[in-house]
PDB file of N, CA and C in Angstrom:
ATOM      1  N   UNK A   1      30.707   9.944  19.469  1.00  0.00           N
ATOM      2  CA  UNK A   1      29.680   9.127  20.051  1.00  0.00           C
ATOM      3  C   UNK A   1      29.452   7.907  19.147  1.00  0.00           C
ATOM      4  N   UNK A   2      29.837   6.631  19.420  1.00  0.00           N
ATOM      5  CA  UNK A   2      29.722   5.347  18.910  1.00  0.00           C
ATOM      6  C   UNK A   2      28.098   5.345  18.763  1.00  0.00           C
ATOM      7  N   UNK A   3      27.764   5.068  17.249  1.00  0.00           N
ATOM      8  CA  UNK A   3      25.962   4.873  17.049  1.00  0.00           C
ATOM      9  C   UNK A   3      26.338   2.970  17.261  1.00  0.00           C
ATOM     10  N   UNK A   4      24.523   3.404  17.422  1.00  0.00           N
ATOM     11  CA  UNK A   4      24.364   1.755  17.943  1.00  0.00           C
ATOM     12  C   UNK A   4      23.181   1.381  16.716  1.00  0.00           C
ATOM     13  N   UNK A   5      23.118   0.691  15.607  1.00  0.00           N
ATOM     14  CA  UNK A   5      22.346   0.838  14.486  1.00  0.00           C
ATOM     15  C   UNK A   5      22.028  -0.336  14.272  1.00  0.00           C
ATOM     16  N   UNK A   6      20.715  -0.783  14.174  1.00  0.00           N
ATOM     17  CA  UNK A   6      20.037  -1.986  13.528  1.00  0.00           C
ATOM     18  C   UNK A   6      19.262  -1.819  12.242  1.00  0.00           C
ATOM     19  N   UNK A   7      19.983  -2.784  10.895  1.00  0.00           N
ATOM     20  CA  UNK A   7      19.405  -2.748   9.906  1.00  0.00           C
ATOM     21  C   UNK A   7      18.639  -3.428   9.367  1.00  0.00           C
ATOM     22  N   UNK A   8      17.093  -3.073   9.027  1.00  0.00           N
ATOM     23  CA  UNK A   8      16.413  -4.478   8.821  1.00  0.00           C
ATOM     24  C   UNK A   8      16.094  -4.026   7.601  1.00  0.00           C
ATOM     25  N   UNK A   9      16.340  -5.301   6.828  1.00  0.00           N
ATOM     26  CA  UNK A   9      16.501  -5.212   5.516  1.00  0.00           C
ATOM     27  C   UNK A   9      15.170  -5.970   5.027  1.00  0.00           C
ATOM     28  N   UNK A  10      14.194  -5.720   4.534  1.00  0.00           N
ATOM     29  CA  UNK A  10      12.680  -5.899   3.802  1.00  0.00           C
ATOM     30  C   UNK A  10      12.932  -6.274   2.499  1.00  0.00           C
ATOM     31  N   UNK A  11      13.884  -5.645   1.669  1.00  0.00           N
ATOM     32  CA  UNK A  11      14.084  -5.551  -0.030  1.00  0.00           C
ATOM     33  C   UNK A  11      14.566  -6.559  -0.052  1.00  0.00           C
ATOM     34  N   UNK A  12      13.665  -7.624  -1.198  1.00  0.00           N
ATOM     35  CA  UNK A  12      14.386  -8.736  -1.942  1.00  0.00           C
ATOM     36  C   UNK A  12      15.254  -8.300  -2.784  1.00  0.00           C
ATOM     37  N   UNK A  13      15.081  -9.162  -3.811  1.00  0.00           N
ATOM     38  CA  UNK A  13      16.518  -9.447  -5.382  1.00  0.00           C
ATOM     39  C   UNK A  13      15.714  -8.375  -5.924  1.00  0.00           C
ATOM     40  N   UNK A  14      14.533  -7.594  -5.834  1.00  0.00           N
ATOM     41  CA  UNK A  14      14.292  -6.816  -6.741  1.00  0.00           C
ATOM     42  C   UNK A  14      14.849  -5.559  -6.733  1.00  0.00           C
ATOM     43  N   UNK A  15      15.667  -5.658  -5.296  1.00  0.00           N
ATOM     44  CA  UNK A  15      16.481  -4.216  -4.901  1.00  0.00           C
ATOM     45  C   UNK A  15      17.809  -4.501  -4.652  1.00  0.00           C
ATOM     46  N   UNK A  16      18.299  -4.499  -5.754  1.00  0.00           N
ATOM     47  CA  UNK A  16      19.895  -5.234  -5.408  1.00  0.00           C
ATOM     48  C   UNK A  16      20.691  -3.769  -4.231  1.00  0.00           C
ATOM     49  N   UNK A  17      20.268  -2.431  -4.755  1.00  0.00           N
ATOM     50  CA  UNK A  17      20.962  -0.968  -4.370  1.00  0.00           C
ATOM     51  C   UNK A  17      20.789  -1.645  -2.731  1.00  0.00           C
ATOM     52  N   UNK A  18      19.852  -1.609  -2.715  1.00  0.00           N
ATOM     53  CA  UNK A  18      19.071  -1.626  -0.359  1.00  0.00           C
ATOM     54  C   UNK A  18      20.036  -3.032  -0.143  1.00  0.00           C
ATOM     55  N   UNK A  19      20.265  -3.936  -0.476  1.00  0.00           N
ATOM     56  CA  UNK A  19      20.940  -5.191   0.025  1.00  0.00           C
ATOM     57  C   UNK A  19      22.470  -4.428   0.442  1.00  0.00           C
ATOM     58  N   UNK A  20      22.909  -3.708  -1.148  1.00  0.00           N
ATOM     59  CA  UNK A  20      24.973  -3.027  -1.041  1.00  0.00           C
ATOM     60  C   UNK A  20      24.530  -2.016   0.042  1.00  0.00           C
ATOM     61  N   UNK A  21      23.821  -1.450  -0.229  1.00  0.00           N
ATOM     62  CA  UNK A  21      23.959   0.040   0.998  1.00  0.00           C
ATOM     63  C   UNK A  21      23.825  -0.805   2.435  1.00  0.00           C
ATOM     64  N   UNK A  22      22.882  -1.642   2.428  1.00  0.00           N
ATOM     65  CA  UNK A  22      22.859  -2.268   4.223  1.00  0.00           C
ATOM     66  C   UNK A  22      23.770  -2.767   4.489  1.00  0.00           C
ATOM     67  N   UNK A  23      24.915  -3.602   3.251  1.00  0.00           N
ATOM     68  CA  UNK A  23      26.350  -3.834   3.962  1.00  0.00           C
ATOM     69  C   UNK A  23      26.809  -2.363   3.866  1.00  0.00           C
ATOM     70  N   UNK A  24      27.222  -1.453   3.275  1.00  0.00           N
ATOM     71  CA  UNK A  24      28.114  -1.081   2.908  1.00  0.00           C
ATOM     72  C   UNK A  24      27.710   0.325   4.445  1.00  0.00           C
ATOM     73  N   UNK A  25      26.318   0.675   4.881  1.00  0.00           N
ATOM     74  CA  UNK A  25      26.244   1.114   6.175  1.00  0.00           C
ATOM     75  C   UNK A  25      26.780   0.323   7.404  1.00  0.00           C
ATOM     76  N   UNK A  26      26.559  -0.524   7.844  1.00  0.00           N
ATOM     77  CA  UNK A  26      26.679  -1.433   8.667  1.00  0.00           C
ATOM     78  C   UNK A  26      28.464  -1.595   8.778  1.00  0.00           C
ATOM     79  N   UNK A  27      29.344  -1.587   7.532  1.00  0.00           N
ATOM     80  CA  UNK A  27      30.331  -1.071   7.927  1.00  0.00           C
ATOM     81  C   UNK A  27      30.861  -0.410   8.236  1.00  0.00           C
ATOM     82  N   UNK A  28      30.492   0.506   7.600  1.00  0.00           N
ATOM     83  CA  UNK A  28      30.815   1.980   7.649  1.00  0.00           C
ATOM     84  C   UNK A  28      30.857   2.648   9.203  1.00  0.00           C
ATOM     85  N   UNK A  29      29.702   2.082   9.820  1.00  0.00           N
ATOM     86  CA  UNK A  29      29.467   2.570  11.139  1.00  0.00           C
ATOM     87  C   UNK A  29      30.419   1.673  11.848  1.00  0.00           C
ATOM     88  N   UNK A  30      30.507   0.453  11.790  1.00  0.00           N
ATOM     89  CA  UNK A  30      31.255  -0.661  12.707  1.00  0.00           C
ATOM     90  C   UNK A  30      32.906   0.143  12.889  1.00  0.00           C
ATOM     91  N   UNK A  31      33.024   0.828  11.145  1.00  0.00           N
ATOM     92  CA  UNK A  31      34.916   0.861  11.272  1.00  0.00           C
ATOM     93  C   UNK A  31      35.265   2.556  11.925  1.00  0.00           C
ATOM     94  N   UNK A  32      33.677   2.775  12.142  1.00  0.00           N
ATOM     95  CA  UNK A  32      33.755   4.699  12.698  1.00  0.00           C
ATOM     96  C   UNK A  32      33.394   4.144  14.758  1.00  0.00           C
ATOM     97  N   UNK A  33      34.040   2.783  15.075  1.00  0.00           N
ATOM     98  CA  UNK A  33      33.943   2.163  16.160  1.00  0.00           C
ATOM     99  C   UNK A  33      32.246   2.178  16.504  1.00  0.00           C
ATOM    100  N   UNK A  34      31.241   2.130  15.923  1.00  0.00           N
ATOM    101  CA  UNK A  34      30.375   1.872  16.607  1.00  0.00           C
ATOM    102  C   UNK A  34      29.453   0.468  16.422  1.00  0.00           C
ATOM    103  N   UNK A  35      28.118   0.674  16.808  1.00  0.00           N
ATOM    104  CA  UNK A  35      27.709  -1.136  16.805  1.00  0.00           C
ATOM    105  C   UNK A  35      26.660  -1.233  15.495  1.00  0.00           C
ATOM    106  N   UNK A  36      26.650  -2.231  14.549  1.00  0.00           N
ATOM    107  CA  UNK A  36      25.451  -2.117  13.789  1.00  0.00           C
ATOM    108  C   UNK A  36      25.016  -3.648  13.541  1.00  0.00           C
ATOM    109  N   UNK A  37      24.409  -3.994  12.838  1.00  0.00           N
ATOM    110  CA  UNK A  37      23.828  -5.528  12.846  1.00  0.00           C
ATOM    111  C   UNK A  37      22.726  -5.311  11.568  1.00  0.00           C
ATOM    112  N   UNK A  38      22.827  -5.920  11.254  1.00  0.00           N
ATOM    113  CA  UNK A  38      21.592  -6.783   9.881  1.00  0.00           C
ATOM    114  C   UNK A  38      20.667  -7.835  10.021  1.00  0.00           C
ATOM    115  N   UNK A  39      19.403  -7.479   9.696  1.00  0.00           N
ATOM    116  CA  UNK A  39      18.783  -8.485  10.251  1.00  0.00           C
ATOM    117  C   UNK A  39      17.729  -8.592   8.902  1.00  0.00           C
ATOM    118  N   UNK A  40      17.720 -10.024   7.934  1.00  0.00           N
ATOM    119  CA  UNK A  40      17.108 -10.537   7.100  1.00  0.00           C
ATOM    120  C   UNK A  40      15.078 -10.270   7.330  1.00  0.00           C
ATOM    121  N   UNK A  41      14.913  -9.514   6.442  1.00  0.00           N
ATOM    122  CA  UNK A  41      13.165  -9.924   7.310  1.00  0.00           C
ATOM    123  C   UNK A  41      12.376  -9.371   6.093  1.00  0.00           C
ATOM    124  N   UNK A  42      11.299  -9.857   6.045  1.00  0.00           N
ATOM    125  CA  UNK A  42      10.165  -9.403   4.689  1.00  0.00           C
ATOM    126  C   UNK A  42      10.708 -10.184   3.291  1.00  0.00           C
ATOM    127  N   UNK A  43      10.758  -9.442   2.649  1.00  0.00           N
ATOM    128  CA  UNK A  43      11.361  -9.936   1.150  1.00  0.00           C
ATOM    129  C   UNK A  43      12.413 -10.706   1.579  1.00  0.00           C
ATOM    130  N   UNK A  44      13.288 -10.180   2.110  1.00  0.00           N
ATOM    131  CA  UNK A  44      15.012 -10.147   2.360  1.00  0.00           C
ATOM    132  C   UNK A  44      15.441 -11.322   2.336  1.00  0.00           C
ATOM    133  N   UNK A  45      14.771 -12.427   3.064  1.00  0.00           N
ATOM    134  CA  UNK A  45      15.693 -13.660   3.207  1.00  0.00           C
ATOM    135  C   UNK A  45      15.349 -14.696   1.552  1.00  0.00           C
ATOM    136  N   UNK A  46      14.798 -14.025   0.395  1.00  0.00           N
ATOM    137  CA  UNK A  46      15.177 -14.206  -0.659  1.00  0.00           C
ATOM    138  C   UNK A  46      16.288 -14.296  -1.682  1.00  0.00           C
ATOM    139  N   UNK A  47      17.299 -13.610  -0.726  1.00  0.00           N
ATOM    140  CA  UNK A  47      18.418 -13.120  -1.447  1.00  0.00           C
ATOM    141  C   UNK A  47      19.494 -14.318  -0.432  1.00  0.00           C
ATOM    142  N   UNK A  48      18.857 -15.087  -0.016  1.00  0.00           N
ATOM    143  CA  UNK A  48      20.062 -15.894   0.687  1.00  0.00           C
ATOM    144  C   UNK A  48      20.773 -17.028   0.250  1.00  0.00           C
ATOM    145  N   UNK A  49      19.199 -17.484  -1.327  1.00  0.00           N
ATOM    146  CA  UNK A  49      20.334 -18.757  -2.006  1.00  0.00           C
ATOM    147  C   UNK A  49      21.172 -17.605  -3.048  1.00  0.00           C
ATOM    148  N   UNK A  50      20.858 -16.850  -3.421  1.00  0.00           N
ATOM    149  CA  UNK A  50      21.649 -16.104  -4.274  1.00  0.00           C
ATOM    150  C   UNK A  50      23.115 -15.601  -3.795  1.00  0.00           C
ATOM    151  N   UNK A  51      23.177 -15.108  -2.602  1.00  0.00           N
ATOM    152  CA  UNK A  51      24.376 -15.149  -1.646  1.00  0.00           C
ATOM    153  C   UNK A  51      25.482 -16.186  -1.294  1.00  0.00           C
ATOM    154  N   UNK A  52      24.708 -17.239  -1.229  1.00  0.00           N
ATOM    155  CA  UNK A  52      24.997 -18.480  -0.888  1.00  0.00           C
ATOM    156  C   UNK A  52      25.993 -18.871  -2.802  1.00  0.00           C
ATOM    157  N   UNK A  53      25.631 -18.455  -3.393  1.00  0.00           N
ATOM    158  CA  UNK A  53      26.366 -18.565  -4.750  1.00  0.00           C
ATOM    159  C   UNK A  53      28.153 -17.851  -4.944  1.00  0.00           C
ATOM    160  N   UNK A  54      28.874 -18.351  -4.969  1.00  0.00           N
ATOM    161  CA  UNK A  54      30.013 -17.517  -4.719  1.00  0.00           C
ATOM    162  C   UNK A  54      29.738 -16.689  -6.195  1.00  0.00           C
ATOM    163  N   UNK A  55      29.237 -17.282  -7.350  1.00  0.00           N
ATOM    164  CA  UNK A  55      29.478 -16.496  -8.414  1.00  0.00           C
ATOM    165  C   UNK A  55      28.965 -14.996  -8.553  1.00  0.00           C
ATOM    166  N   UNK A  56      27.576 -14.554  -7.596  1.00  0.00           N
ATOM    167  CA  UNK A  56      27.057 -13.948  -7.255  1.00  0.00           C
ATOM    168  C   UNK A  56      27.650 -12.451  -7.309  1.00  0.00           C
ATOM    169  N   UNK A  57      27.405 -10.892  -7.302  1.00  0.00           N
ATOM    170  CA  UNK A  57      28.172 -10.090  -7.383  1.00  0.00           C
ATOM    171  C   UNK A  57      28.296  -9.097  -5.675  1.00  0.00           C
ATOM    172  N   UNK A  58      27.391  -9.885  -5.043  1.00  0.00           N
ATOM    173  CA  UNK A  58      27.891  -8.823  -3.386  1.00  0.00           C
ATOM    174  C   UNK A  58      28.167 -11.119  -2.596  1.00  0.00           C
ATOM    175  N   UNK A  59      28.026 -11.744  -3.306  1.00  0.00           N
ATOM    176  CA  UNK A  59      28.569 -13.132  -2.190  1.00  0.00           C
ATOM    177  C   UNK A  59      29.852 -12.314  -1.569  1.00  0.00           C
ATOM    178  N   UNK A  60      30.768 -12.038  -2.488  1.00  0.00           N
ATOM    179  CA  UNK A  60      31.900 -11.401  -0.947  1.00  0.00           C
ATOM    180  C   UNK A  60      31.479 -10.475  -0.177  1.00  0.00           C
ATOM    181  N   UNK A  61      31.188  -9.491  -0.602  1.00  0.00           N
ATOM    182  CA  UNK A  61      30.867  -8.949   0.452  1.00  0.00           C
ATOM    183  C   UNK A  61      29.535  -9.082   1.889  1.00  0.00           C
ATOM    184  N   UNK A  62      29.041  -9.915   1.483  1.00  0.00           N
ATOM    185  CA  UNK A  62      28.047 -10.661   2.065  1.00  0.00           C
ATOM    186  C   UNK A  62      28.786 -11.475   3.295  1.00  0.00           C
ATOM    187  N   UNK A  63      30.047 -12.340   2.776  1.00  0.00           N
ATOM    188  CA  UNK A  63      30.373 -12.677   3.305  1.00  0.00           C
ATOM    189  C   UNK A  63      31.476 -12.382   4.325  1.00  0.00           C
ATOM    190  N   UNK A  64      31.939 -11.303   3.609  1.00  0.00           N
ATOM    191  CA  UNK A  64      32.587 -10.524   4.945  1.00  0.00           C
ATOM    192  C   UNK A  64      31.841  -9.782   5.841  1.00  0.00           C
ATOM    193  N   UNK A  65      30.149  -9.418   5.853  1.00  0.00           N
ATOM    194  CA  UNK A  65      30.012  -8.750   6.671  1.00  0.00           C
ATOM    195  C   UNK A  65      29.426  -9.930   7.813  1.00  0.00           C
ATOM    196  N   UNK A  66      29.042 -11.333   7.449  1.00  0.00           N
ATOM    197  CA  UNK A  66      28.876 -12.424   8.008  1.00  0.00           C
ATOM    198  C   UNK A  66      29.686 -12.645   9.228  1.00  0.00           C
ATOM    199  N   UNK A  67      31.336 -12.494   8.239  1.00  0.00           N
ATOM    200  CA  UNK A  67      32.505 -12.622   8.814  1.00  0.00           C
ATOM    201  C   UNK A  67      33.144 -11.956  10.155  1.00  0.00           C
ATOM    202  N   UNK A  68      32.412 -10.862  10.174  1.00  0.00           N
ATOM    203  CA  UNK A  68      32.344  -9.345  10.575  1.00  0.00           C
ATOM    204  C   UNK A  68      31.892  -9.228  11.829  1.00  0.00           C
ATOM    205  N   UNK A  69      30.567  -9.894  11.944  1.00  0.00           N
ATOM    206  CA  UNK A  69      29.618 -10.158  12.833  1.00  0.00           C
ATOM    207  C   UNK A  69      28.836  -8.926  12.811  1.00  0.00           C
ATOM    208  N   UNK A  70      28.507  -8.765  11.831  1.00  0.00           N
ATOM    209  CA  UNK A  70      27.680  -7.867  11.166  1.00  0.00           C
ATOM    210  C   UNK A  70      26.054  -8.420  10.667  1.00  0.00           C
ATOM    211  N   UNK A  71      25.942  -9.626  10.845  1.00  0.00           N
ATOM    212  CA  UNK A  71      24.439 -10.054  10.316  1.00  0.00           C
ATOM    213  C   UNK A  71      24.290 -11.154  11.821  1.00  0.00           C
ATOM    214  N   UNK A  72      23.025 -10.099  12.287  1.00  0.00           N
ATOM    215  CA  UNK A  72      22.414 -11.102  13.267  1.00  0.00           C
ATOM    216  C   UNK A  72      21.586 -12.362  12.790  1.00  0.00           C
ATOM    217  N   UNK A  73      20.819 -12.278  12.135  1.00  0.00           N
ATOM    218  CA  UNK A  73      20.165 -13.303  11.794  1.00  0.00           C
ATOM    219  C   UNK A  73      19.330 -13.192  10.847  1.00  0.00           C
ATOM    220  N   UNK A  74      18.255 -14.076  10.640  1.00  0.00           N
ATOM    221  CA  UNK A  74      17.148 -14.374   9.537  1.00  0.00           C
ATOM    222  C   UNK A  74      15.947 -14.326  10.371  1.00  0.00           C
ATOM    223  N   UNK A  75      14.859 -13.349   9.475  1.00  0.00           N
ATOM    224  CA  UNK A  75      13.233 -13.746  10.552  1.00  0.00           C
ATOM    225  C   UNK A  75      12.698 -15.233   9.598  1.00  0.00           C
ATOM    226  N   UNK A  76      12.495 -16.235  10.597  1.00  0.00           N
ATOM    227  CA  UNK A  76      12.157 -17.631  11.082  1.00  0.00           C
ATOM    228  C   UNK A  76      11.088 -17.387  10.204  1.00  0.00           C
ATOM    229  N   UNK A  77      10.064 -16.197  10.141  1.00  0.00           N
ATOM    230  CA  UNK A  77       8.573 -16.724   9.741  1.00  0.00           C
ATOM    231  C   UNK A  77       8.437 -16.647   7.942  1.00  0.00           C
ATOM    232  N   UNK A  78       9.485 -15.583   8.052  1.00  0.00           N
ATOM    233  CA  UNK A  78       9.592 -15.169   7.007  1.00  0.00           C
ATOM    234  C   UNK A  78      10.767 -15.891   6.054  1.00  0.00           C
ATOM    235  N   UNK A  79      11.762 -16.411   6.604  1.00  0.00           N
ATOM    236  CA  UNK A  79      12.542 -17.921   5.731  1.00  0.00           C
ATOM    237  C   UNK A  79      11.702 -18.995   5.335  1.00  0.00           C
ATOM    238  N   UNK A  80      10.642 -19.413   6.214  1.00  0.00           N
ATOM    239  CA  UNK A  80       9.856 -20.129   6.302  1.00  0.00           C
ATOM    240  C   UNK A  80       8.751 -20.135   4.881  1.00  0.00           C
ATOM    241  N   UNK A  81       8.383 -18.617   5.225  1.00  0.00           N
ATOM    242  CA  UNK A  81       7.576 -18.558   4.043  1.00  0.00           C
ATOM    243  C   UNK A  81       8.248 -18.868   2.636  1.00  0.00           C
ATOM    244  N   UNK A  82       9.201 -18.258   2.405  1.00  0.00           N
ATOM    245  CA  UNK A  82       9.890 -18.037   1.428  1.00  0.00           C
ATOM    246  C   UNK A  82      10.690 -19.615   0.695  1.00  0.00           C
ATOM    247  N   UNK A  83      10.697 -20.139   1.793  1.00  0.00           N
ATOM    248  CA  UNK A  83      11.174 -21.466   1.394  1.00  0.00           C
ATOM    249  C   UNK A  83      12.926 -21.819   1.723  1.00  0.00           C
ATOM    250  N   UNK A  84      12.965 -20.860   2.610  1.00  0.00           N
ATOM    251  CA  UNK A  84      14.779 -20.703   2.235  1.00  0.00           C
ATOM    252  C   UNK A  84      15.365 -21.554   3.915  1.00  0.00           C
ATOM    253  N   UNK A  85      14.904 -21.759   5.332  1.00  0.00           N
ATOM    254  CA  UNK A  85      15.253 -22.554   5.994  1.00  0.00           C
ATOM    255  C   UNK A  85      16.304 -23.026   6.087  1.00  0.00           C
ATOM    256  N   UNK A  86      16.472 -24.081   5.058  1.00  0.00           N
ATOM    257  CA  UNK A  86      17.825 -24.642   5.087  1.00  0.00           C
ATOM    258  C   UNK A  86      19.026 -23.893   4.659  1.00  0.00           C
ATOM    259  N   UNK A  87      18.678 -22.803   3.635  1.00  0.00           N
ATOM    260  CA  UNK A  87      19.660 -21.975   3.090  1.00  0.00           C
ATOM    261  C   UNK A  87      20.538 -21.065   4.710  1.00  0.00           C
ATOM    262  N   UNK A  88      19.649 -20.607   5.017  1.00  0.00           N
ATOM    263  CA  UNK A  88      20.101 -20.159   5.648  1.00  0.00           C
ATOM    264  C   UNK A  88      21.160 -20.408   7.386  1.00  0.00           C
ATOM    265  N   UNK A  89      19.953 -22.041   7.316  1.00  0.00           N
ATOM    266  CA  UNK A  89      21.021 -22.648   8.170  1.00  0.00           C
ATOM    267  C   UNK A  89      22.130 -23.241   7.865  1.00  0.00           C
ATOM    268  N   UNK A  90      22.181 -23.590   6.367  1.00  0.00           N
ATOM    269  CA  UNK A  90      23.661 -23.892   5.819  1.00  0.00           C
ATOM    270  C   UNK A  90      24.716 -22.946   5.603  1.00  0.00           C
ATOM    271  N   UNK A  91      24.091 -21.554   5.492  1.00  0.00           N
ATOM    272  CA  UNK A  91      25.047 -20.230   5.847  1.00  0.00           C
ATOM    273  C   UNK A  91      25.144 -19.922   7.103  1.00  0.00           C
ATOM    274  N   UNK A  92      24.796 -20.492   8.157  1.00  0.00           N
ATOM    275  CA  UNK A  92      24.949 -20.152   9.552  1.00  0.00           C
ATOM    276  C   UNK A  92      24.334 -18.831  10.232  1.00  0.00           C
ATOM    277  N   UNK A  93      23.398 -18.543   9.563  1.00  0.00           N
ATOM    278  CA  UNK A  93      22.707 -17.823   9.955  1.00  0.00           C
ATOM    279  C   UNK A  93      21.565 -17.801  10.674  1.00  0.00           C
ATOM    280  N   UNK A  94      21.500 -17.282  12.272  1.00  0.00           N
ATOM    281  CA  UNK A  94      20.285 -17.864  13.430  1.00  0.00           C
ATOM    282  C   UNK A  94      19.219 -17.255  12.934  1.00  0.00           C
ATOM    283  N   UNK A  95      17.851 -18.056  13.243  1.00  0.00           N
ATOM    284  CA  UNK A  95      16.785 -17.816  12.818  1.00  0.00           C
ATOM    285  C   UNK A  95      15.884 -17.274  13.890  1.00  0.00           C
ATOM    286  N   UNK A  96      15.171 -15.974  13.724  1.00  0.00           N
ATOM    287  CA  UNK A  96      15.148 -15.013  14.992  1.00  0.00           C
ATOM    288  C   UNK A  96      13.541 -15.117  14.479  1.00  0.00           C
ATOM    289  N   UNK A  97      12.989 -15.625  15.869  1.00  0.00           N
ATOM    290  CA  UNK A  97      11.348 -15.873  15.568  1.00  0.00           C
ATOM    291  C   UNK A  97      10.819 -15.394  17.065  1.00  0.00           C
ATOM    292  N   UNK A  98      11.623 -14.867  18.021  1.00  0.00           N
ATOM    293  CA  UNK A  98      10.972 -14.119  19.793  1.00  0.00           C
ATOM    294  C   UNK A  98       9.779 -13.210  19.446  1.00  0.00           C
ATOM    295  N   UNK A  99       9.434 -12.434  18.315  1.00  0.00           N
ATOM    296  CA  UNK A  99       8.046 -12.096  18.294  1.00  0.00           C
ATOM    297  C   UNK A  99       7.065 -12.820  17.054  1.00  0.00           C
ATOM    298  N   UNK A 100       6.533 -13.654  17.884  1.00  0.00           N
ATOM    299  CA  UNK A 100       5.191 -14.672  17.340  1.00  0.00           C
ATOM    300  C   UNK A 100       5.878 -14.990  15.895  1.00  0.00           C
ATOM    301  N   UNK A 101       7.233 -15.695  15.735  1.00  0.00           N
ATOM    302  CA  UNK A 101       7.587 -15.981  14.698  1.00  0.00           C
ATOM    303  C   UNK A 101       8.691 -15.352  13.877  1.00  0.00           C
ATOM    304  N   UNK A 102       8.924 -14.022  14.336  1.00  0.00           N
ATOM    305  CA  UNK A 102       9.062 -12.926  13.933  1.00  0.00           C
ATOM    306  C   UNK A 102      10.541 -12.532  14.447  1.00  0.00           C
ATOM    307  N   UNK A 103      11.050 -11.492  13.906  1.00  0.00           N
ATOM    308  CA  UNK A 103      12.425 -11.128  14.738  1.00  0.00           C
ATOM    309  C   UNK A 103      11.759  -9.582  16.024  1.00  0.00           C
ATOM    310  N   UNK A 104      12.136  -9.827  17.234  1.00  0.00           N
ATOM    311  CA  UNK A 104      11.737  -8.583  17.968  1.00  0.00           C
ATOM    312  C   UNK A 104      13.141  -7.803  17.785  1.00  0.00           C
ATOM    313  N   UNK A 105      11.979  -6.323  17.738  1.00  0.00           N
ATOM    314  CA  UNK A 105      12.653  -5.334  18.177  1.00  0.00           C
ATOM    315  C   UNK A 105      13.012  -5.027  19.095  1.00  0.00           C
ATOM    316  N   UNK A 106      12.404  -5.434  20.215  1.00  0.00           N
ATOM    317  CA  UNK A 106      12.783  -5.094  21.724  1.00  0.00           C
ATOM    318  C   UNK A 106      13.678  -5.544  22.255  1.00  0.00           C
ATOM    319  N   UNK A 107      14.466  -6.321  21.763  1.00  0.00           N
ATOM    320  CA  UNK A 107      16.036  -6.687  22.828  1.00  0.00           C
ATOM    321  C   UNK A 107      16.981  -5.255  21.889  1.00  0.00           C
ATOM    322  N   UNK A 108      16.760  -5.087  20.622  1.00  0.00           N
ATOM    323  CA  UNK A 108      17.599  -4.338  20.139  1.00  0.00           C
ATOM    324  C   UNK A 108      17.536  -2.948  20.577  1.00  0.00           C
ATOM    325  N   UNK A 109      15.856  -2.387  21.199  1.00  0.00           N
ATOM    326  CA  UNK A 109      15.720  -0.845  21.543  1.00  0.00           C
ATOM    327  C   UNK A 109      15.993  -0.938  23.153  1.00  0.00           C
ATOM    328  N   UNK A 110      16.251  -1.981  23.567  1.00  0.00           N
ATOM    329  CA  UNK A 110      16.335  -2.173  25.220  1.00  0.00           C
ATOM    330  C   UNK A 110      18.217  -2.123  25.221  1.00  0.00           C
ATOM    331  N   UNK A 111      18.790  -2.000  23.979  1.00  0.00           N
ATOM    332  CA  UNK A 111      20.119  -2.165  24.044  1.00  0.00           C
ATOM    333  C   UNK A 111      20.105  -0.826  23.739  1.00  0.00           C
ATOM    334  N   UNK A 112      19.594   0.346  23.086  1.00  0.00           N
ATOM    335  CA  UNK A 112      19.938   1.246  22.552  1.00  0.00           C
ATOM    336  C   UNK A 112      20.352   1.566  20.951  1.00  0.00           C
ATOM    337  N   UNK A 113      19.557   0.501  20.151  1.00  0.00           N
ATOM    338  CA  UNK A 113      19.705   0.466  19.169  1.00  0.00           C
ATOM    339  C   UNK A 113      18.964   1.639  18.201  1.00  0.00           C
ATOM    340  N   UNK A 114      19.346   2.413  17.136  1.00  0.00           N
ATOM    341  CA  UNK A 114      18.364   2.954  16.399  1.00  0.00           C
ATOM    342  C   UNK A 114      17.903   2.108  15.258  1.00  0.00           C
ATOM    343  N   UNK A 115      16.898   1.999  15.106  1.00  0.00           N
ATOM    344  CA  UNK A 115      16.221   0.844  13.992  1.00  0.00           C
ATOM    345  C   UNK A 115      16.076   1.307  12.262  1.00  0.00           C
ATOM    346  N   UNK A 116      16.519   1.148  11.611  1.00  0.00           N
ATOM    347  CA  UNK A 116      16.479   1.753  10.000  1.00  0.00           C
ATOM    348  C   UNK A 116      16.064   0.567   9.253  1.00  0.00           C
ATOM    349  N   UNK A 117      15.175   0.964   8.825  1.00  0.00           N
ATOM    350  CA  UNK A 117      14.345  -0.074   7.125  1.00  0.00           C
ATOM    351  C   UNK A 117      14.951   0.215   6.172  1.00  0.00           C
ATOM    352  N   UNK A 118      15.479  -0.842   5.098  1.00  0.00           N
ATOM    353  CA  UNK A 118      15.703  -0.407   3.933  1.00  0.00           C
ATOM    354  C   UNK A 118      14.819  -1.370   2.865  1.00  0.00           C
TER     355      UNK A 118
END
């Protein structure tokens, strides 16, 4: 049975472990054929000029899961706050604001998604 998994990632730079495990799930499930996605929100879109650094120690793998189509997007309210905006639109990453700013859950549980915080 292909899982259908959405990861929303809360932990800034102060949790480097929750950033590797949300790629390193998100593949894991994609290459066992099923669907997963990443979605920047709370702390999280802190870690996007740091990513954005090739010298960085997960920039590759960051960027393969980019590559992957493994990261839906960035929450809008929360880039915003954080100051990161442009970072993230210079990594090509869409900025998901459908609840009051915010990224919704509801297109993802209307798809059959299971939702996991890290």
């Amino acid at each position: 049975m292909p899982a259908k998994v959405l990861l929303i990632l809360f932990a800034g730079p102060e949790m480097l472990c929750k950033l590797q495990h949300a790629f390193v799930f998100a593949r894991d499930v994609a290459a066992r054929g099923g669907e997963a996605r990443i979605v920047f929100e709370g702390n999280a879109p802190n870690w996007l000029p740091e990513l954005a650094n090739p010298e960085h120690k997960l920039a590759g793998m960051f960027k393969r899961v980019v590559g992957e189509g493994l990261v839906d997007g960035v929450c809008k309210g929360c880039a915003m706050m954080h100051g990161v905006v442009d970072t993230a639109e210079e990594l090509g990453l869409p900025l998901l604001d459908a609840a009051y700013g915010h990224v919704s859950l509801v297109p993802y549980m209307e798809n059959g998604y299971e939702v996991v915080t890290l």
